[in-house]
Protein backbone atom coordinates (compact mmCIF):
# COMPACT_ATOMS: atom_id res chain seq x y z
CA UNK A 1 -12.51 12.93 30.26
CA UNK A 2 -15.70 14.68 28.84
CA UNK A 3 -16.97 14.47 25.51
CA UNK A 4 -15.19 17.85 23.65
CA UNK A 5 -16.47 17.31 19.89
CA UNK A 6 -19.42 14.92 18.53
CA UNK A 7 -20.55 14.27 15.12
CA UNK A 8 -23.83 12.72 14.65
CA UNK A 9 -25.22 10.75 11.35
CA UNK A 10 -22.80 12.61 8.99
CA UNK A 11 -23.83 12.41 5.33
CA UNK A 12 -21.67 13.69 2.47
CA UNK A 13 -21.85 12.34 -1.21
CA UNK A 14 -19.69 13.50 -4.24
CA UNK A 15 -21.42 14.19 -7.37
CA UNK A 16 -22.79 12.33 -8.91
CA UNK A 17 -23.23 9.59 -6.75
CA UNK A 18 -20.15 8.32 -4.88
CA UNK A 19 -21.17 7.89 -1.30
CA UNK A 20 -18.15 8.84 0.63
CA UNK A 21 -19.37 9.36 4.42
CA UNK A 22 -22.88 7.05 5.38
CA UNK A 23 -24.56 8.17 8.39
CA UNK A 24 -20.96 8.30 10.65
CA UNK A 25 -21.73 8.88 14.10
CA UNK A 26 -18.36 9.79 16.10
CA UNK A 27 -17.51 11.37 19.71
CA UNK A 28 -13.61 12.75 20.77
CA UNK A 29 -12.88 13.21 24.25
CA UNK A 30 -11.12 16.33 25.87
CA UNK A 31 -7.59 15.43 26.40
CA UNK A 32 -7.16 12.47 24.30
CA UNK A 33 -5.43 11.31 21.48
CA UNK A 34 -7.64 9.19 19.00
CA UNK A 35 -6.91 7.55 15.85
CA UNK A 36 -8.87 7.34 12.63
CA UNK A 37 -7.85 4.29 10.37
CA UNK A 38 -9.61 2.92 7.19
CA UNK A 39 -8.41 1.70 3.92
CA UNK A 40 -7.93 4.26 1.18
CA UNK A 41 -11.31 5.97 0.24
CA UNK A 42 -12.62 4.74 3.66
CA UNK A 43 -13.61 8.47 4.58
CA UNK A 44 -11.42 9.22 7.03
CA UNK A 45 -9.77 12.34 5.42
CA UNK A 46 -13.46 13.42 4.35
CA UNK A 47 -14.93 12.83 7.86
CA UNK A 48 -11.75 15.06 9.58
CA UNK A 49 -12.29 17.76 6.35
CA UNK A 50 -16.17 18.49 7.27
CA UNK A 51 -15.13 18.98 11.06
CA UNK A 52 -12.31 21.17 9.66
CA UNK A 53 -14.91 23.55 7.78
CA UNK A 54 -13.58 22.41 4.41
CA UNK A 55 -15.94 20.70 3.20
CA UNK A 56 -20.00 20.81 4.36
CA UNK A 57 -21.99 17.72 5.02
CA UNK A 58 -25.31 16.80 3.14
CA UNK A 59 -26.41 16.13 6.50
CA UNK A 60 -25.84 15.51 10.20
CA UNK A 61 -24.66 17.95 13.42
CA UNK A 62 -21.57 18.62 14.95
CA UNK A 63 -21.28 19.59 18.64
CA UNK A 64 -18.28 21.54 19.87
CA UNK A 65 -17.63 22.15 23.82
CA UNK A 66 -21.91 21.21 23.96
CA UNK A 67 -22.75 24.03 21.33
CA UNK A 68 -23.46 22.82 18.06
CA UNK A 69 -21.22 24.67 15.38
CA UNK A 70 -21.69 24.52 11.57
CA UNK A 71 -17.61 25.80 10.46
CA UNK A 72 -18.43 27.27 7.15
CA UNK A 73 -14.49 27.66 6.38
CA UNK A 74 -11.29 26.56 7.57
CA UNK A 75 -10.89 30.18 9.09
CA UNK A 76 -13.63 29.58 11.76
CA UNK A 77 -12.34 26.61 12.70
CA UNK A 78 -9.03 27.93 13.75
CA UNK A 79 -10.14 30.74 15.16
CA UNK A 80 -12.15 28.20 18.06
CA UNK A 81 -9.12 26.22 17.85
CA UNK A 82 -8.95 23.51 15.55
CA UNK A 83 -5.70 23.34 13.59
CA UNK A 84 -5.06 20.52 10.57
CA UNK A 85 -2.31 19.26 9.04
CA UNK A 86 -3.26 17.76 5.75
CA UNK A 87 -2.03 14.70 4.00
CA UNK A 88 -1.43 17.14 0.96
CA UNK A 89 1.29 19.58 1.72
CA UNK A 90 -0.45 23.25 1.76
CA UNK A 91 2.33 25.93 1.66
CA UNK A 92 3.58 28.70 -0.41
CA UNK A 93 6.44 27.00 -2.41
CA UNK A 94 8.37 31.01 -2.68
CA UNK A 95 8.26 31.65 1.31
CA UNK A 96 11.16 30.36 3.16
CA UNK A 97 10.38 28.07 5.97
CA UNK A 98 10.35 30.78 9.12
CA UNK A 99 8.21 32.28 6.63
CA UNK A 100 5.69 29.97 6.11
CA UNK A 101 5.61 28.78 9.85
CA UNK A 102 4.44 32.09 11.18
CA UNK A 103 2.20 33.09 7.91
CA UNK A 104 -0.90 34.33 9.76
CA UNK A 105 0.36 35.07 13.66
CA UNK A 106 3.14 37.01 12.57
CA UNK A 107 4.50 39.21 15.79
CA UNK A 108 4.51 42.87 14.84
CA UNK A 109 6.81 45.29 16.42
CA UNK A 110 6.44 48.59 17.49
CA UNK A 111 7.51 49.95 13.94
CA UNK A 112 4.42 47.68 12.54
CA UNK A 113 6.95 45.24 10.95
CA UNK A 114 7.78 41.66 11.10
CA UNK A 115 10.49 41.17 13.69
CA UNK A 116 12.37 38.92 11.27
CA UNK A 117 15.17 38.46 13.92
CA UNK A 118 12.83 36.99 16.68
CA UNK A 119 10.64 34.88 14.01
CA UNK A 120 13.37 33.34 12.67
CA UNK A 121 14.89 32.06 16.21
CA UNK A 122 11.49 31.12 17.43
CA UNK A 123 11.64 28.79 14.67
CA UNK A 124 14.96 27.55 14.91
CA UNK A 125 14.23 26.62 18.65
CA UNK A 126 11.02 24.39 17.32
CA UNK A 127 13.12 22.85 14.67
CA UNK A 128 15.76 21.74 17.33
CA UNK A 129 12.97 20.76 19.54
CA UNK A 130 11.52 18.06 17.30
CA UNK A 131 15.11 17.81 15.74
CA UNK A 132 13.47 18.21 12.62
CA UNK A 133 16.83 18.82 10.69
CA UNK A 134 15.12 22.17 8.64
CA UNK A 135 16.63 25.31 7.64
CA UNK A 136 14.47 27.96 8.73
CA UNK A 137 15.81 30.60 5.89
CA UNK A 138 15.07 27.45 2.80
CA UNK A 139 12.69 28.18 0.70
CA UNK A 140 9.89 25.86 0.67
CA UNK A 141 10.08 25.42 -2.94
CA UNK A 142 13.75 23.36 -2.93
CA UNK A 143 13.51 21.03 -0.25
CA UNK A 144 12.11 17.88 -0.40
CA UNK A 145 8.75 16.13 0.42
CA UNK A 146 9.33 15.36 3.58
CA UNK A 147 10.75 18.62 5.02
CA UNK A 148 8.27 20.60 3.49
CA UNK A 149 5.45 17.74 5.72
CA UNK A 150 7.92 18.60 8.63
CA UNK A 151 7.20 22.57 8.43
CA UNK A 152 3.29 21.31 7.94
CA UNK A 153 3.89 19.88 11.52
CA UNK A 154 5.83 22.92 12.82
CA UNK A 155 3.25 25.51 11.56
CA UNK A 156 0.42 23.81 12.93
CA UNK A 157 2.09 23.63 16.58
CA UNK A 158 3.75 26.78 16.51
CA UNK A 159 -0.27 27.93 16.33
CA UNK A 160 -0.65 25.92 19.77
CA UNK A 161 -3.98 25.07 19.07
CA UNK A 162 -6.46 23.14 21.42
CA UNK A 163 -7.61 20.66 18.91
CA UNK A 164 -5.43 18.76 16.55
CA UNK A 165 -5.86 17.12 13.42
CA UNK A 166 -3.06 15.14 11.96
CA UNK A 167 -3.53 13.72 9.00
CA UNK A 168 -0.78 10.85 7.76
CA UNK A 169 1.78 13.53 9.41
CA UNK A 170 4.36 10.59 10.02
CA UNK A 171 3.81 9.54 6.45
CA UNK A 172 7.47 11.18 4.76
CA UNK A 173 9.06 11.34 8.49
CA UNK A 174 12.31 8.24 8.92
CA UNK A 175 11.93 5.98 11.91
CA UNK A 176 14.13 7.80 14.28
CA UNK A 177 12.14 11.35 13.71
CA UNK A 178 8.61 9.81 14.24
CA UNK A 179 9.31 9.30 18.53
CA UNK A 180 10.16 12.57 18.93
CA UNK A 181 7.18 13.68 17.38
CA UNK A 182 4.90 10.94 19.03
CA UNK A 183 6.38 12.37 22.18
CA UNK A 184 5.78 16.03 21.84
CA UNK A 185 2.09 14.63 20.86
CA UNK A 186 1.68 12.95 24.42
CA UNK A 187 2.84 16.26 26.17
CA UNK A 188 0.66 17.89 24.45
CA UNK A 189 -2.43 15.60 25.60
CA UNK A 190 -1.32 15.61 28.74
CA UNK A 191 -1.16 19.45 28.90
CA UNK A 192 -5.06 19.00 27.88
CA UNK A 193 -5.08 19.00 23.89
CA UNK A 194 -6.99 16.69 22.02
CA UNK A 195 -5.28 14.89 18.92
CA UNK A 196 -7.11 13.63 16.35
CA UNK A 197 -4.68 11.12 14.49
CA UNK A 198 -5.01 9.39 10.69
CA UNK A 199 -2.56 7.20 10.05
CA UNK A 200 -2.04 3.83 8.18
CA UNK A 201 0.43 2.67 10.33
CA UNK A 202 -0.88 0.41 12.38
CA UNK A 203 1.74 0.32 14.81
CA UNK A 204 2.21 4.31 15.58
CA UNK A 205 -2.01 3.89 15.82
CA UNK A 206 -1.46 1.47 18.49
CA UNK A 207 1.54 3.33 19.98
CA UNK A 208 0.19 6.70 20.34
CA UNK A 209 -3.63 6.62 20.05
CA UNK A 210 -5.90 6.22 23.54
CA UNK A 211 -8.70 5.19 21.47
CA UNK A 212 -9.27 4.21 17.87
CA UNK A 213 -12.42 4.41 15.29
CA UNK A 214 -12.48 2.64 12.27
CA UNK A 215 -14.13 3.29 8.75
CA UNK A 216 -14.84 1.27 5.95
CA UNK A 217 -16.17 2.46 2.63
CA UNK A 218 -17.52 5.18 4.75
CA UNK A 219 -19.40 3.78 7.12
CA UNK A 220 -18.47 3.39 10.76
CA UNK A 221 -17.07 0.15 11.68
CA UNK A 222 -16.25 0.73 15.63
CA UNK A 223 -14.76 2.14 18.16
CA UNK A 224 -12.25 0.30 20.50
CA UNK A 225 -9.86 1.54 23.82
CA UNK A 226 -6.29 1.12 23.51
CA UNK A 227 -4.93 -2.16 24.77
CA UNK A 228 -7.76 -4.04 24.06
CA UNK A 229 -7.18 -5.17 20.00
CA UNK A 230 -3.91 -6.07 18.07
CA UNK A 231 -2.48 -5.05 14.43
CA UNK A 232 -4.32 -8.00 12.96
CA UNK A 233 -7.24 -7.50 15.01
CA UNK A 234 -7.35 -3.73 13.53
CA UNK A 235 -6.15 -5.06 10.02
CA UNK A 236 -9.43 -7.15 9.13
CA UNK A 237 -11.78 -4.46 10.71
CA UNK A 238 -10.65 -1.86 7.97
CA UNK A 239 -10.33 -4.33 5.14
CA UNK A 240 -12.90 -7.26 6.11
CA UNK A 241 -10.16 -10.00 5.77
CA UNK A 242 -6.63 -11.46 7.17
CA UNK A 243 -3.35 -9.00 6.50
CA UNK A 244 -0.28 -11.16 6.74
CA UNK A 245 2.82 -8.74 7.84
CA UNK A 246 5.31 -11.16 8.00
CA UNK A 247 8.07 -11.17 4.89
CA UNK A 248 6.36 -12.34 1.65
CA UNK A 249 8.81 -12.85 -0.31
CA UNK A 250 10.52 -16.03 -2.08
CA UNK A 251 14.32 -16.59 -2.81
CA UNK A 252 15.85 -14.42 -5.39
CA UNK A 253 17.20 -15.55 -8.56
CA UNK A 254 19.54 -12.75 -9.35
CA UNK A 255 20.87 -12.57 -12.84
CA UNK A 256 22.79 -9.87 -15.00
CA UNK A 257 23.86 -6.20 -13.99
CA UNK A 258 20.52 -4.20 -15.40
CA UNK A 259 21.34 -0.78 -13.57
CA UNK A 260 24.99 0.07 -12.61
CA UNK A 261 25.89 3.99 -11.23
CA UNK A 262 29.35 4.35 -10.82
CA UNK A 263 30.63 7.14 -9.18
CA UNK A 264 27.93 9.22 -9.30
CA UNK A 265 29.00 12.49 -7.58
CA UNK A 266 26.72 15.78 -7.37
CA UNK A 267 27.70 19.20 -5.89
CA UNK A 268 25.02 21.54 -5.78
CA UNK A 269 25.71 25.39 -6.62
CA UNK A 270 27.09 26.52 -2.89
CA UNK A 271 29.80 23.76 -3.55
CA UNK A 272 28.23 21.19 -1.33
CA UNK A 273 28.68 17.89 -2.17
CA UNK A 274 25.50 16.04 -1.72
CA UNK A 275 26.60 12.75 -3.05
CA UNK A 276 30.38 11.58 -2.76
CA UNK A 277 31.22 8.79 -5.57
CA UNK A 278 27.95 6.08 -4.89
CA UNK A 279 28.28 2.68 -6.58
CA UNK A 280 24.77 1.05 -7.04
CA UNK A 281 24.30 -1.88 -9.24
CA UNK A 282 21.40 -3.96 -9.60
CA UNK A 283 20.49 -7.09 -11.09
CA UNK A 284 17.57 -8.66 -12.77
CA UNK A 285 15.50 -10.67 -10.23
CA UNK A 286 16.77 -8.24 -7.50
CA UNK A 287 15.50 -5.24 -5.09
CA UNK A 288 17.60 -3.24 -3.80
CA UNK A 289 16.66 -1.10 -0.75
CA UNK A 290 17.93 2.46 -0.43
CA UNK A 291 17.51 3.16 3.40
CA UNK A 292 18.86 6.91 5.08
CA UNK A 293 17.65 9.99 7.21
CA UNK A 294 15.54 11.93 5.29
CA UNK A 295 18.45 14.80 4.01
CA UNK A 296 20.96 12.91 3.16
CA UNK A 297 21.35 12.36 -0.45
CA UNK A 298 18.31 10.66 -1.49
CA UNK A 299 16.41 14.04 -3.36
CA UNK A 300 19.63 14.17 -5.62
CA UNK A 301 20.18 10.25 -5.62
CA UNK A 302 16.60 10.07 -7.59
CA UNK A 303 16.61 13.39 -9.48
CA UNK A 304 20.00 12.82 -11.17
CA UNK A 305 18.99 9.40 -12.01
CA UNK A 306 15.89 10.33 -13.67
CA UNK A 307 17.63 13.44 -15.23
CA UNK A 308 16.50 16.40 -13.54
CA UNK A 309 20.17 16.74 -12.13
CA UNK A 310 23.29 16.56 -13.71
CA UNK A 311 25.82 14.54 -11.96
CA UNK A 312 29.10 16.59 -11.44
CA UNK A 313 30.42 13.18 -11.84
CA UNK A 314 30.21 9.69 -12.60
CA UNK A 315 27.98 7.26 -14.90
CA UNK A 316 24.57 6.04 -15.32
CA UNK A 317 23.79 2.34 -17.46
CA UNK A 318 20.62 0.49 -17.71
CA UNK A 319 21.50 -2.56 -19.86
CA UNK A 320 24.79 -1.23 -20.93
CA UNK A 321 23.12 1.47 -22.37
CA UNK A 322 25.00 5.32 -21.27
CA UNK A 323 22.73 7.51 -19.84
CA UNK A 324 24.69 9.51 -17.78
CA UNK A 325 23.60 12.40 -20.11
CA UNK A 326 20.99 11.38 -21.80
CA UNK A 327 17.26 13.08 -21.81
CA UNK A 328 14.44 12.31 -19.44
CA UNK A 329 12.62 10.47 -22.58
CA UNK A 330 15.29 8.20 -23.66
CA UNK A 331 15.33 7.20 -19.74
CA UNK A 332 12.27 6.49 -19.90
CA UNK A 333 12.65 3.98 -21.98
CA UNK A 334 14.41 1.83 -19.56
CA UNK A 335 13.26 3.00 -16.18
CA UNK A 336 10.04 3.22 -14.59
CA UNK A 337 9.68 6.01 -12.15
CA UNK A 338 7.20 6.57 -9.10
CA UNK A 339 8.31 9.85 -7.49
CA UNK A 340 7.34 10.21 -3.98
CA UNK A 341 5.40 13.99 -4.88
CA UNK A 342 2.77 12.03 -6.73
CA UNK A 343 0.73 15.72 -7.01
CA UNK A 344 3.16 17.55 -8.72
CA UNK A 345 5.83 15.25 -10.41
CA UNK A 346 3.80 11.94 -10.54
CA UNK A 347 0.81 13.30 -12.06
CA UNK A 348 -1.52 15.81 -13.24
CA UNK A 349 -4.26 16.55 -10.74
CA UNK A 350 -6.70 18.60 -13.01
CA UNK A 351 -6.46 15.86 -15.87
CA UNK A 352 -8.92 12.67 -16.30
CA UNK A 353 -7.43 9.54 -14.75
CA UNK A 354 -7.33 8.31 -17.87
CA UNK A 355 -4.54 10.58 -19.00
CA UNK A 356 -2.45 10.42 -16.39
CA UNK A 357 -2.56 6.58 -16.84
CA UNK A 358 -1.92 7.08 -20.36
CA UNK A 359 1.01 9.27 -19.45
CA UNK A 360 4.62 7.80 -20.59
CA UNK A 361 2.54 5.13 -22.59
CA UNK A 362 1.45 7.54 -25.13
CA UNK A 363 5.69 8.52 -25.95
CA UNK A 364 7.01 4.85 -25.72
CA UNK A 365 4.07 2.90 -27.29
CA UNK A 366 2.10 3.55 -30.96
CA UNK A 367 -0.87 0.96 -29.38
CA UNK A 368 -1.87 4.22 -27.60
CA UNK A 369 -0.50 7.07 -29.39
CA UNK A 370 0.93 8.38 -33.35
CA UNK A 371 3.23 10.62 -34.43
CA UNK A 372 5.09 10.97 -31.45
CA UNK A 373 2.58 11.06 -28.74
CA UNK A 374 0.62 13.88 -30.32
CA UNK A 375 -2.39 11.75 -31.61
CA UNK A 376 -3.92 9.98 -28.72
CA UNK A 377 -5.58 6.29 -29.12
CA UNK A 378 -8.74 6.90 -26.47
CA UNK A 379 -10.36 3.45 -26.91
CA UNK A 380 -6.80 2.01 -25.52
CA UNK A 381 -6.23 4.55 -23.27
CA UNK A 382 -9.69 3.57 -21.84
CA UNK A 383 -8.31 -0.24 -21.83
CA UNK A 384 -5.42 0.50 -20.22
CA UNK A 385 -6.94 2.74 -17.36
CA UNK A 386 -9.35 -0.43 -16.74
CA UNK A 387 -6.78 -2.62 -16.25
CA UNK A 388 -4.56 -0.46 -13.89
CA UNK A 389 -7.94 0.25 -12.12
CA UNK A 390 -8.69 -3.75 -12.09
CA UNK A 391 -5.42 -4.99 -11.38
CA UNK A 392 -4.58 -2.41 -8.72
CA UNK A 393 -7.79 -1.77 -7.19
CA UNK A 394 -8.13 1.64 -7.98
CA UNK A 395 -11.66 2.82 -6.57
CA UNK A 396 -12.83 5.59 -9.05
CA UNK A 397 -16.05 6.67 -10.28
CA UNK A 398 -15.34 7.13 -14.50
CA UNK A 399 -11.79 7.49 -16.06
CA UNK A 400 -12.93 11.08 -17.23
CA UNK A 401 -13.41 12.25 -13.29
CA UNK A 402 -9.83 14.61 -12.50
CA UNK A 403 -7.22 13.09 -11.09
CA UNK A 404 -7.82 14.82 -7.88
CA UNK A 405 -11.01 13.32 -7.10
CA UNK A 406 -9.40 10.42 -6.04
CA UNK A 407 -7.89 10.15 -2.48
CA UNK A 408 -4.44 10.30 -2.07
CA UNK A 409 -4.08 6.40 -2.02
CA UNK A 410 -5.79 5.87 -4.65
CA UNK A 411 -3.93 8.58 -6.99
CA UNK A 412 -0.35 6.39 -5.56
CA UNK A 413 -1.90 2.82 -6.65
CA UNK A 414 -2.89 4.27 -9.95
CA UNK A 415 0.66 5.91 -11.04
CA UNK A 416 2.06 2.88 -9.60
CA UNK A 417 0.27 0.64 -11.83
CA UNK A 418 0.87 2.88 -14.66
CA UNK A 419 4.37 2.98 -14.17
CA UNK A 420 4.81 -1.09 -13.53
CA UNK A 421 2.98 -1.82 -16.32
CA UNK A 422 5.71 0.27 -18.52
CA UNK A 423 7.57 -2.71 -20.21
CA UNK A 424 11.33 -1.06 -18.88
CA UNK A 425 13.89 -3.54 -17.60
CA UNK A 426 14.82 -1.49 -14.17
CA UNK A 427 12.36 0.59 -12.01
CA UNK A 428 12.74 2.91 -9.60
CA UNK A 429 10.55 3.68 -6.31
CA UNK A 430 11.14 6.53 -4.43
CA UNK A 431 8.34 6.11 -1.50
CA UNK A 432 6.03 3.65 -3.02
CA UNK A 433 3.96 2.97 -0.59
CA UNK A 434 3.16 6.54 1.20
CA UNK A 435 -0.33 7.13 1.83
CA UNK A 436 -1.62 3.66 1.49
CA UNK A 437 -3.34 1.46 3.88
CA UNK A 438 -1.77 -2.05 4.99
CA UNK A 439 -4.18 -4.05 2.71
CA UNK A 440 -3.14 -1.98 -0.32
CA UNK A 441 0.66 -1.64 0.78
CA UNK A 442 0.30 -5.71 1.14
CA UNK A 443 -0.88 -6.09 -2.68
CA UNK A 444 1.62 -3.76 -3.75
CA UNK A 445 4.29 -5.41 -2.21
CA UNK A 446 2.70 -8.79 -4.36
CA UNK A 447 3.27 -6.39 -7.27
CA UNK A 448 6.58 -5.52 -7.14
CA UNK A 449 7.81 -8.82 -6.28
CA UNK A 450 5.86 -10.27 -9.34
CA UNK A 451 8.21 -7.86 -11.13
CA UNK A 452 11.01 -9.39 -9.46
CA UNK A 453 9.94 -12.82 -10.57
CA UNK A 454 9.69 -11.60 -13.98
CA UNK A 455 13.33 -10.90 -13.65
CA UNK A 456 12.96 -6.74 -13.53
CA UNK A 457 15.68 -4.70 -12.03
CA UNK A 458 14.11 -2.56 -9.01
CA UNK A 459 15.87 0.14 -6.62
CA UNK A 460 13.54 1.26 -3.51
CA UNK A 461 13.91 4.09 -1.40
CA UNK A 462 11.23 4.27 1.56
CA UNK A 463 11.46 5.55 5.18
CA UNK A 464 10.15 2.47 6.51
CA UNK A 465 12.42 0.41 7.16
CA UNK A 466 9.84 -2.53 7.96
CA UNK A 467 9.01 -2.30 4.55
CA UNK A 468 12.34 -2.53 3.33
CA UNK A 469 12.83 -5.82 5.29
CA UNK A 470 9.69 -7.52 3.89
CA UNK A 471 10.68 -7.31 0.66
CA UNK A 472 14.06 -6.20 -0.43
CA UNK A 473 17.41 -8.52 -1.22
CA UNK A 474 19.79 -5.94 -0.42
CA UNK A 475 19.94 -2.90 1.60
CA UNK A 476 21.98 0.26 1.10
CA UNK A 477 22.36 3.28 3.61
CA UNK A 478 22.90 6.57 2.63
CA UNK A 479 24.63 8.97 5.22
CA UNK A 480 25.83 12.46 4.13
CA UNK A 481 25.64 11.38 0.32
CA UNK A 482 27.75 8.24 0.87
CA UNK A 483 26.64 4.42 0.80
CA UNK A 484 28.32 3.41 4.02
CA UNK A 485 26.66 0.36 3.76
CA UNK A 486 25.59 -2.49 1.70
CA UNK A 487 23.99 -5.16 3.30
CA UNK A 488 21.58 -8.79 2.86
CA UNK A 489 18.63 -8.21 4.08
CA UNK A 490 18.22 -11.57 5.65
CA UNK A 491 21.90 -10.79 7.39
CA UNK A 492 21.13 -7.73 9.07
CA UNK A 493 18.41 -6.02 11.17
CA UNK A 494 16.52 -3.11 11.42
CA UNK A 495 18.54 -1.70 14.98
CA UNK A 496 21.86 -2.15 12.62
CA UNK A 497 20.53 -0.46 9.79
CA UNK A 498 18.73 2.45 11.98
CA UNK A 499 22.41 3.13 13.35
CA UNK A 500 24.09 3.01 10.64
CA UNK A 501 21.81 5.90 9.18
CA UNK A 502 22.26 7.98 12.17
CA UNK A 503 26.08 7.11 12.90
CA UNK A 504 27.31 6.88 9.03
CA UNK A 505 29.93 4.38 10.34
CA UNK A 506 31.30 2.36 7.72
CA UNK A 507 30.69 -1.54 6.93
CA UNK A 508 33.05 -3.58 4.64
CA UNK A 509 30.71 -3.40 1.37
CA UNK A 510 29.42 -7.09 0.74
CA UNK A 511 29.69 -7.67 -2.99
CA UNK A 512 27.07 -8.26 -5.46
């Protein structure tokens, strides 16, 4: 293999001073897939941004087939042949999903209009290919996280591009989709593209990756060949210490029912049913792991709960209290909420961190907030903000910097401190953990098990189902809007629980 792209002593600082990319030095090869990993902040997205055209260095070069190119927009990098997928989801929410996969290369025909017919099968045939489980006539705008990061996956290889960039693409994707992918990735190095791969996962970095370069607080650690380092190896060059991955947590000691749904049914308006009578309870001192392919049920599990659907059936209780129909503030009262779209229901990107901290807080508490929320308490805002940024290691310049400035980690760890620090008896975690690295995800787990000890009430829904073994009591698998399974964590195993979310076969419900 040759060298195909090589950046040399790349500079770039945000104003007014934060130093995100320090003289980073950096060569791909032709025909390789490499890896970028760093802790959140690290630089990686940054570094993969200025090759992208999206962002211009303060200083440095970048070489491109020997010539040295200077991408002054996204446009120009595409057109030589450099396609990325970005941790963010870029797509127009009112195009359908053929729609937005083809946006750009369209095929004309002979009447100089889109042959809808053909684009729409060209697209079906990718979706079955990856068995991405997408309807190509939904409109971006009403599916869910992860589909919408699927079509982000599909439009970028429907382009066929000769240079990759993947950033976090397996991030949303369940355990059984991320293989295929992984595989179609190999083909295509093997057919001569070159993959340029962020990810947090250590294990897909080992997996897929040939070689690997890490970055920490933007400054080049090293490069290494696959095969010769380990997780843990990898673990303490991005962080500088010792990651344990092994199950942290203690025994349980599992008290009252805090959060019972009893047959909680929802149809949506085509008459499908989307969830079929599901039971959930869960006690104090307990989590509770929601596990299922991405599709089936969990979108209208967590909106209905949280009051953005209404159940066609069924009741919701948090401490005996009915909330079946019952506003999203009075919820609030009792749950804690981290959605898994942190950019558009978790937060507000063009607000100060401070506010979006202070968000919730300022309705449920008078320490930061009179009258209702409408007369905001800035000194404790500020003393709040400090202590999510303190206790949660939120790396930020000045609370009054937008939301947005942060990276994408460090906007999760700072709505989940927010929302943990909410004094609400149950809390619920849709995708927690998404787009952190493994030191952060292994303080977060510390977190939410501390509110465990304290005796809180928490349901978790993630896509790793590693994740859900390190730290959850109970696991319950969704298939086609039924729990078909309720299981101990400590009793089953992650090749049970995988099968059970592809196969739907019922187990004898264990009781609580």
């Amino acid at each position: 293999m040759r060298s195909l792209i090589g950046m040399l002593k790349i500079i770039k600082v945000f104003p007014p001073n934060v130093v995100a990319l320090d003289d980073v030095s950096v060569k791909f090869e032709e025909g390789e897939i490499h890896a970028i990993v760093g802790e959140n902040g690290a630089g990686k997205s940054t570094l993969m941004k200025v090759l992208f055209g999206m962002l211009a260095p303060n200083s440095g070069e970048i070489y491109y087939h020997g010539n040295q190119v200077n991408f002054q927009n996204p446009g120009q990098a595409i057109a030589n042949g450099i396609g990325m997928v970005h941790q963010e989801i870029l797509l127009v929410s009112e195009y359908t999903v053929w729609q937005n996969v083809i946006l750009g290369v369209e095929t004309i025909n002979k009447f100089g209009q889109i042959d809808e017919k053909e684009a729409i099968e060209q697209v079906r045939q990718q979706i079955d290919e990856y068995h991405f489980n997408l309807d190509p006539q939904a409109l971006v705008g009403e599916i869910s996280v992860a589909a919408r990061q699927k079509v982000e996956i599909l439009k970028l290889l429907y382009r066929n591009v000769s240079v990759l960039i993947l950033d976090e693409p397996t991030s949303v994707l369940t355990p059984q989709e991320i293989p295929q992918l992984f595989e179609e990735l190999r083909r295509l190095r093997d057919n001569g593209h070159t993959i340029l791969f962020i990810s947090h996962h250590l294990d897909e970095v080992l997996s897929l990756s040939d070689r690997i370069t890490v970055l920490r607080r933007g400054k080049k650690v090293g490069t290494v060949q696959e095969g010769e380092t380990s997780k843990s190896e990898l673990a303490k060059m991005m962080v500088g210490r010792n990651v344990v991955f092994s199950s942290i947590k203690s025994e349980s000691h599992k008290g009252r029912k805090i959060f019972e749904l009893k047959d909680w049914t929802s149809i949506d308006t085509d008459g499908r049913t989307r969830l079929n009578s599901v039971d959930i309870n869960v006690r104090s001192g307990e989590i509770v792991g929601i596990a299922g392919v991405e599709g089936n049920g969990q979108h209208e599990l967590v909106n209905s709960i949280m009051g953005l659907y209404s159940p066609s059936e069924g009741s919701l209780k948090v401490e005996g209290m009915e909330l079946t129909n019952a506003p999203i503030l009075e919820r609030r009262k009792k749950i804690s909420f981290v959605s898994q779209d942190r950019g558009n229901m978790g937060s507000c990107l063009d607000a100060p961190i401070r506010e979006n901290v202070l968000m919730t807080h300022h309705r449920l508490n008078k320490r930061f907030a009179k009258f209702g929320g409408w007369v905001l308490n800035y000194n404790e805002a500020e003393l709040l903000t400090k202590e999510v940024q303190e206790q949660f290691t939120v790396h930020m310049d000045t609370s009054d910097a937008e939301f947005q400035s942060l990276s994408g980690g460090n906007q999760q760890k700072a709505i989940l401190g927010r929302e943990l620090l909410l004094n609400t008896p149950f809390i619920l975690l849709d995708q927690p953990t998404r787009g952190l690295d493994v030191g952060s995800i292994e303080y977060m787990h510390r977190q939410i098990l501390a509110m465990r000890k304290q005796g809180r009430a928490i349901l978790m829904l993630s896509a790793d189902l590693e994740e859900l073994f390190r730290i959850t009591d109970r696991i319950l698998v969704l298939n086609r809007g039924e729990i078909v399974a309720n299981l101990q964590t400590e009793e089953t195993s992650i090749d049970e629980v995988g099968f059970l979310m592809l196969e739907g076969k019922h187990y004898e419900a264990k009781t609580d």
